[in-house]
PDB file of N, CA and C in Angstrom:
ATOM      1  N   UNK A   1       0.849  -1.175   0.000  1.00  0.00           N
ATOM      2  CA  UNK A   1       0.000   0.000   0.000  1.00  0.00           C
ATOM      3  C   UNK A   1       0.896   1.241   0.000  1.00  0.00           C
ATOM      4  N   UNK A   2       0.640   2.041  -0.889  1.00  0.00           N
ATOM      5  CA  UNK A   2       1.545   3.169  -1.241  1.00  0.00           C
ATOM      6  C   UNK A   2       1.568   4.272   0.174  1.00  0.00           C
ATOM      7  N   UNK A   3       0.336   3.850   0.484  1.00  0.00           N
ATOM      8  CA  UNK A   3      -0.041   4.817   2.157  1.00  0.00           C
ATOM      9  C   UNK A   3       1.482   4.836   3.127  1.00  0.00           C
ATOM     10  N   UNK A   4       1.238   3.500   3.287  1.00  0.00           N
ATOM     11  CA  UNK A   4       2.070   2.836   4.588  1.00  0.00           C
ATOM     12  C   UNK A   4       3.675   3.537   3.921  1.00  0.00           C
ATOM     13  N   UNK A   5       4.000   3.392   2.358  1.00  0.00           N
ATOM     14  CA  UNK A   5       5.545   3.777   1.950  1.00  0.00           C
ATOM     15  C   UNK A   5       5.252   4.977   2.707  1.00  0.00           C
ATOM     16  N   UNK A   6       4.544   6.078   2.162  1.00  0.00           N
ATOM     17  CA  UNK A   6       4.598   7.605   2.478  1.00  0.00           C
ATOM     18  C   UNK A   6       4.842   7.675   3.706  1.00  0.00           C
ATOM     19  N   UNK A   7       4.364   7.173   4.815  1.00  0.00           N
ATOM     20  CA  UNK A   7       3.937   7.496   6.438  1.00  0.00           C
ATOM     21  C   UNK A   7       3.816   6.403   7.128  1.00  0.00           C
ATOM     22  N   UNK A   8       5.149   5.230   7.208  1.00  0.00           N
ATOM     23  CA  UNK A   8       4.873   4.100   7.760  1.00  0.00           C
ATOM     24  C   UNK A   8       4.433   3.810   9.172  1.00  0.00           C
ATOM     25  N   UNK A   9       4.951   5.394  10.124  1.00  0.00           N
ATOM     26  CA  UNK A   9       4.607   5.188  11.196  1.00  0.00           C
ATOM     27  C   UNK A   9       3.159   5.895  12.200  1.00  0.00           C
ATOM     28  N   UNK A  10       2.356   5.851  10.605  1.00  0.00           N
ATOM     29  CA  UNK A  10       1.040   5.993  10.744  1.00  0.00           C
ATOM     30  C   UNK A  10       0.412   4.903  11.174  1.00  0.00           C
ATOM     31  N   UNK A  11       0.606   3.586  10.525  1.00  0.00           N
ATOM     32  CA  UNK A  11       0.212   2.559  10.196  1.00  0.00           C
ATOM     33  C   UNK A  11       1.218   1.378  11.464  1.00  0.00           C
ATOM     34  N   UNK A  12       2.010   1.751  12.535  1.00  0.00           N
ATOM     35  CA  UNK A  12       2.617   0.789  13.243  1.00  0.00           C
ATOM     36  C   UNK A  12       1.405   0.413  14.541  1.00  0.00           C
ATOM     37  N   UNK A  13       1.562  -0.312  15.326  1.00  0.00           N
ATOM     38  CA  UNK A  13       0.662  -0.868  15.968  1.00  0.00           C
ATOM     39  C   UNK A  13       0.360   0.462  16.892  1.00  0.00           C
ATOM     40  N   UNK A  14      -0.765   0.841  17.880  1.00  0.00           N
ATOM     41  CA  UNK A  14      -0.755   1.342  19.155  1.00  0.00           C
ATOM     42  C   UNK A  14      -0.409   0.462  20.416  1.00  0.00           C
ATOM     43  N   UNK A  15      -0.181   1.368  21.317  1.00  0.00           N
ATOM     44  CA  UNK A  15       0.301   0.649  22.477  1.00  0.00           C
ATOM     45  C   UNK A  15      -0.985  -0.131  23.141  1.00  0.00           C
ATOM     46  N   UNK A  16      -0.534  -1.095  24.073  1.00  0.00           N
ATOM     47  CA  UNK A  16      -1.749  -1.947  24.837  1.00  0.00           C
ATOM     48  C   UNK A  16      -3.214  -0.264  25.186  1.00  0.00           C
ATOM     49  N   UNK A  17      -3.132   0.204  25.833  1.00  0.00           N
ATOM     50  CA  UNK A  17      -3.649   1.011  26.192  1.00  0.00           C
ATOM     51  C   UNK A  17      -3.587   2.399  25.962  1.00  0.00           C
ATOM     52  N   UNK A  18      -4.264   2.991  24.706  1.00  0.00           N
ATOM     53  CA  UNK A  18      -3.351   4.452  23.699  1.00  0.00           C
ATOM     54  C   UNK A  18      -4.532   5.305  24.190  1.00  0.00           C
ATOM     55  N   UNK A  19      -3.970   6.618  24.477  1.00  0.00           N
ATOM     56  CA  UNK A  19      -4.442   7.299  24.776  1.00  0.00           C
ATOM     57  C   UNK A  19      -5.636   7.822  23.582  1.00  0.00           C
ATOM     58  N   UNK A  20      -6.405   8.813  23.862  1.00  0.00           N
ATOM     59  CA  UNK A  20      -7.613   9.463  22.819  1.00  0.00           C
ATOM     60  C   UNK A  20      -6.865  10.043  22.049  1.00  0.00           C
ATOM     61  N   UNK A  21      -5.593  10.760  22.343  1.00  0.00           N
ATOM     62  CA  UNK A  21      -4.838  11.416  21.716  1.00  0.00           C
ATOM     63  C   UNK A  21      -4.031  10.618  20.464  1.00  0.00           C
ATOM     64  N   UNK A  22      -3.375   9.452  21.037  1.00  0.00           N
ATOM     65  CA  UNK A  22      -2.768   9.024  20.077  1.00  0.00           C
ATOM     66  C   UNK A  22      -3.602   7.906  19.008  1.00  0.00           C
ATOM     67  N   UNK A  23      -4.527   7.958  19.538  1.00  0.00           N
ATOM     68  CA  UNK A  23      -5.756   7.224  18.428  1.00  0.00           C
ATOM     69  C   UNK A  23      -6.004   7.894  17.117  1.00  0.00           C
ATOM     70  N   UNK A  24      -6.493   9.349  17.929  1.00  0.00           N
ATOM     71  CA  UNK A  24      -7.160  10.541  17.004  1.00  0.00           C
ATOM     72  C   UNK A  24      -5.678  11.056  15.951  1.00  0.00           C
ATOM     73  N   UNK A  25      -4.342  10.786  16.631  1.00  0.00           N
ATOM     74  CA  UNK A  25      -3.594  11.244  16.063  1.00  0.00           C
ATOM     75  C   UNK A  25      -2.755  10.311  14.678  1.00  0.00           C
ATOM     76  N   UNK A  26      -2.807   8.947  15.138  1.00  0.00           N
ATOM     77  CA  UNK A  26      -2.685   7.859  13.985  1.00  0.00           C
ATOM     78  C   UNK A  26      -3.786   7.888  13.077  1.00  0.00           C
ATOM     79  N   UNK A  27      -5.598   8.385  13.140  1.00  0.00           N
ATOM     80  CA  UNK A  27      -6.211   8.383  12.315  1.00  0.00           C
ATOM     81  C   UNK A  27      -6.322   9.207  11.713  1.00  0.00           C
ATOM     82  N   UNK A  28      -5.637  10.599  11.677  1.00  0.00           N
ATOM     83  CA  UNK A  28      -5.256  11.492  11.207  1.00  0.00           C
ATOM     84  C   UNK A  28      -3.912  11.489  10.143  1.00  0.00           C
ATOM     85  N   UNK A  29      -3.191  10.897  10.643  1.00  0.00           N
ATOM     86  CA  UNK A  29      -1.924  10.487   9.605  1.00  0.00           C
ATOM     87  C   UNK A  29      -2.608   9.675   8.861  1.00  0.00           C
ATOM     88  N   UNK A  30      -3.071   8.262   9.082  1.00  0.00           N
ATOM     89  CA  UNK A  30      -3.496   7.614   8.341  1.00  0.00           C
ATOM     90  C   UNK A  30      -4.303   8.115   7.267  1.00  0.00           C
ATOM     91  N   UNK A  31      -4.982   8.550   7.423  1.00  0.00           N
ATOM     92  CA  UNK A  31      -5.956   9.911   6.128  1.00  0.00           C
ATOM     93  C   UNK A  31      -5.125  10.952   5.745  1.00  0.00           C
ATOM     94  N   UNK A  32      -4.146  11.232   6.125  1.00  0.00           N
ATOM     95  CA  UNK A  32      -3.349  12.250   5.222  1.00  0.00           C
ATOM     96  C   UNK A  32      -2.636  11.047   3.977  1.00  0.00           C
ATOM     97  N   UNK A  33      -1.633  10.334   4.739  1.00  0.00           N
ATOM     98  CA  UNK A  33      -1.435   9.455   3.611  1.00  0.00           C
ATOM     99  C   UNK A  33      -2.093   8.564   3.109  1.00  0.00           C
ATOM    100  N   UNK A  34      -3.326   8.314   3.057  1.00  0.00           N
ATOM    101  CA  UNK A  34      -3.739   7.526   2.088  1.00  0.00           C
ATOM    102  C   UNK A  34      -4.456   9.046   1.096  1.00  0.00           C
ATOM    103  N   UNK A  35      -4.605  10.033   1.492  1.00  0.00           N
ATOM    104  CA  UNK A  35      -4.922  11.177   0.669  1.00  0.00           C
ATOM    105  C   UNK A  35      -3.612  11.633  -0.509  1.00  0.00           C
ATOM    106  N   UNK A  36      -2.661  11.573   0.262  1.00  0.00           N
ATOM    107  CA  UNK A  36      -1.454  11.588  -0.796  1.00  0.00           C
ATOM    108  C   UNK A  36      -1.226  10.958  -1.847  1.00  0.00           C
ATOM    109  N   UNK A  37      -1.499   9.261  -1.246  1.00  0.00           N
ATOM    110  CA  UNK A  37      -1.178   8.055  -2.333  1.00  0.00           C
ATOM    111  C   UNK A  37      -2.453   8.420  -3.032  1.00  0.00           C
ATOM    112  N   UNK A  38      -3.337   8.553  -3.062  1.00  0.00           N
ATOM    113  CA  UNK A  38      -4.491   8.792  -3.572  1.00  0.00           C
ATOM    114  C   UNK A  38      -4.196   9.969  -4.844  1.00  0.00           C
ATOM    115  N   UNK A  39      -3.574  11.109  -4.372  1.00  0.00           N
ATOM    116  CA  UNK A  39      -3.281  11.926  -5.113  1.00  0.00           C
ATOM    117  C   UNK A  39      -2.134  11.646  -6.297  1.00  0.00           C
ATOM    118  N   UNK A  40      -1.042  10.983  -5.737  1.00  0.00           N
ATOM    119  CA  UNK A  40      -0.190  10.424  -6.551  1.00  0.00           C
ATOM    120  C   UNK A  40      -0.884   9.555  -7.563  1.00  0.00           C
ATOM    121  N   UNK A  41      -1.409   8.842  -7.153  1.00  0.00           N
ATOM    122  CA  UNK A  41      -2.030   7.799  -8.271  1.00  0.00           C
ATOM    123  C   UNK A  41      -2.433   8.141  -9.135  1.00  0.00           C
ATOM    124  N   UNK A  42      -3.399   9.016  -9.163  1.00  0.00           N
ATOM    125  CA  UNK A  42      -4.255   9.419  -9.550  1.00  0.00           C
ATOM    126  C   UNK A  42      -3.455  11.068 -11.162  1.00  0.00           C
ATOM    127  N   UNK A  43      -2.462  11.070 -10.441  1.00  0.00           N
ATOM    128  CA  UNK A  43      -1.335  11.841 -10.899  1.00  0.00           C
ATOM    129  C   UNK A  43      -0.639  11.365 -12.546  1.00  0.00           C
ATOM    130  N   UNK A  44      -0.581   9.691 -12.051  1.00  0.00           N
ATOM    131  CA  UNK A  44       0.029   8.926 -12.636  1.00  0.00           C
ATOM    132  C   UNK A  44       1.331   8.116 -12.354  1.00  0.00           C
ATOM    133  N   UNK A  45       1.786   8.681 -10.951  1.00  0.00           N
ATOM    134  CA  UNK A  45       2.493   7.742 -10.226  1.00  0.00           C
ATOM    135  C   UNK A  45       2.194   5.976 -10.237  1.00  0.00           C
ATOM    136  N   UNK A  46       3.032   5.273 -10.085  1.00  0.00           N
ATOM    137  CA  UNK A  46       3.042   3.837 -10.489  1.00  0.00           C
ATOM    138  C   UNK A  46       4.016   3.281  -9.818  1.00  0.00           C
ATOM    139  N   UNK A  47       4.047   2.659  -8.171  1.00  0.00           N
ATOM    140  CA  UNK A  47       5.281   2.024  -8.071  1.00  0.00           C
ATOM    141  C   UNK A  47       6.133   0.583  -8.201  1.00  0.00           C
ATOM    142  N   UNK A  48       6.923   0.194  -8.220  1.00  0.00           N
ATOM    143  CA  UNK A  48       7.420   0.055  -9.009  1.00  0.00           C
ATOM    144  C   UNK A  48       7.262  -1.369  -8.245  1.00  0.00           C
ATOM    145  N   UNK A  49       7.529  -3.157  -8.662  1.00  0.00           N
ATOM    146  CA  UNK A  49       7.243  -4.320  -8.053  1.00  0.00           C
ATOM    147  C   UNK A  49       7.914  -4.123  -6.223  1.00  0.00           C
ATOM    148  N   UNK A  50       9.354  -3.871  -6.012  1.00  0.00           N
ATOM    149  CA  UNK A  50       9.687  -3.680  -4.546  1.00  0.00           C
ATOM    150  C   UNK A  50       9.312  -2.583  -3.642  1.00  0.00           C
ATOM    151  N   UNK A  51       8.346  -1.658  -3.945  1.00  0.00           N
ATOM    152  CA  UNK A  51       7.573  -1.174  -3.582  1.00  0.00           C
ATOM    153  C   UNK A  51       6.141  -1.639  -3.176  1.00  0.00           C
ATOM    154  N   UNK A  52       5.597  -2.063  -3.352  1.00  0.00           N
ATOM    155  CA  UNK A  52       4.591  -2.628  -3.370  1.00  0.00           C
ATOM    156  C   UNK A  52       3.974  -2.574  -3.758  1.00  0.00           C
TER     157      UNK A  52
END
């Protein structure tokens, strides 16, 4: 997923017990980069097989 290349540490696990903060704040990254890859694509970006 082109998301996870852009902003991998959007997408790493939360801790046992994550605060409201860091919930609201991974689902926030997470929607920026999948808005990016979205934009790229859509651009005509294409990556490449070791990319994913």
């Amino acid at each position: 997923m082109l998301a996870q290349i852009l902003d991998p540490i959007a997408f790493e696990p939360l801790p046992q017990s994550p605060t409201l903060g860091q919930v609201w704040d991974q689902i926030c990254r997470q929607g920026t980069a999948r808005k990016h890859a979205e934009r790229a694509l859509h651009a005509g970006y294409r990556p490449t097989e070791d990319q994913g």
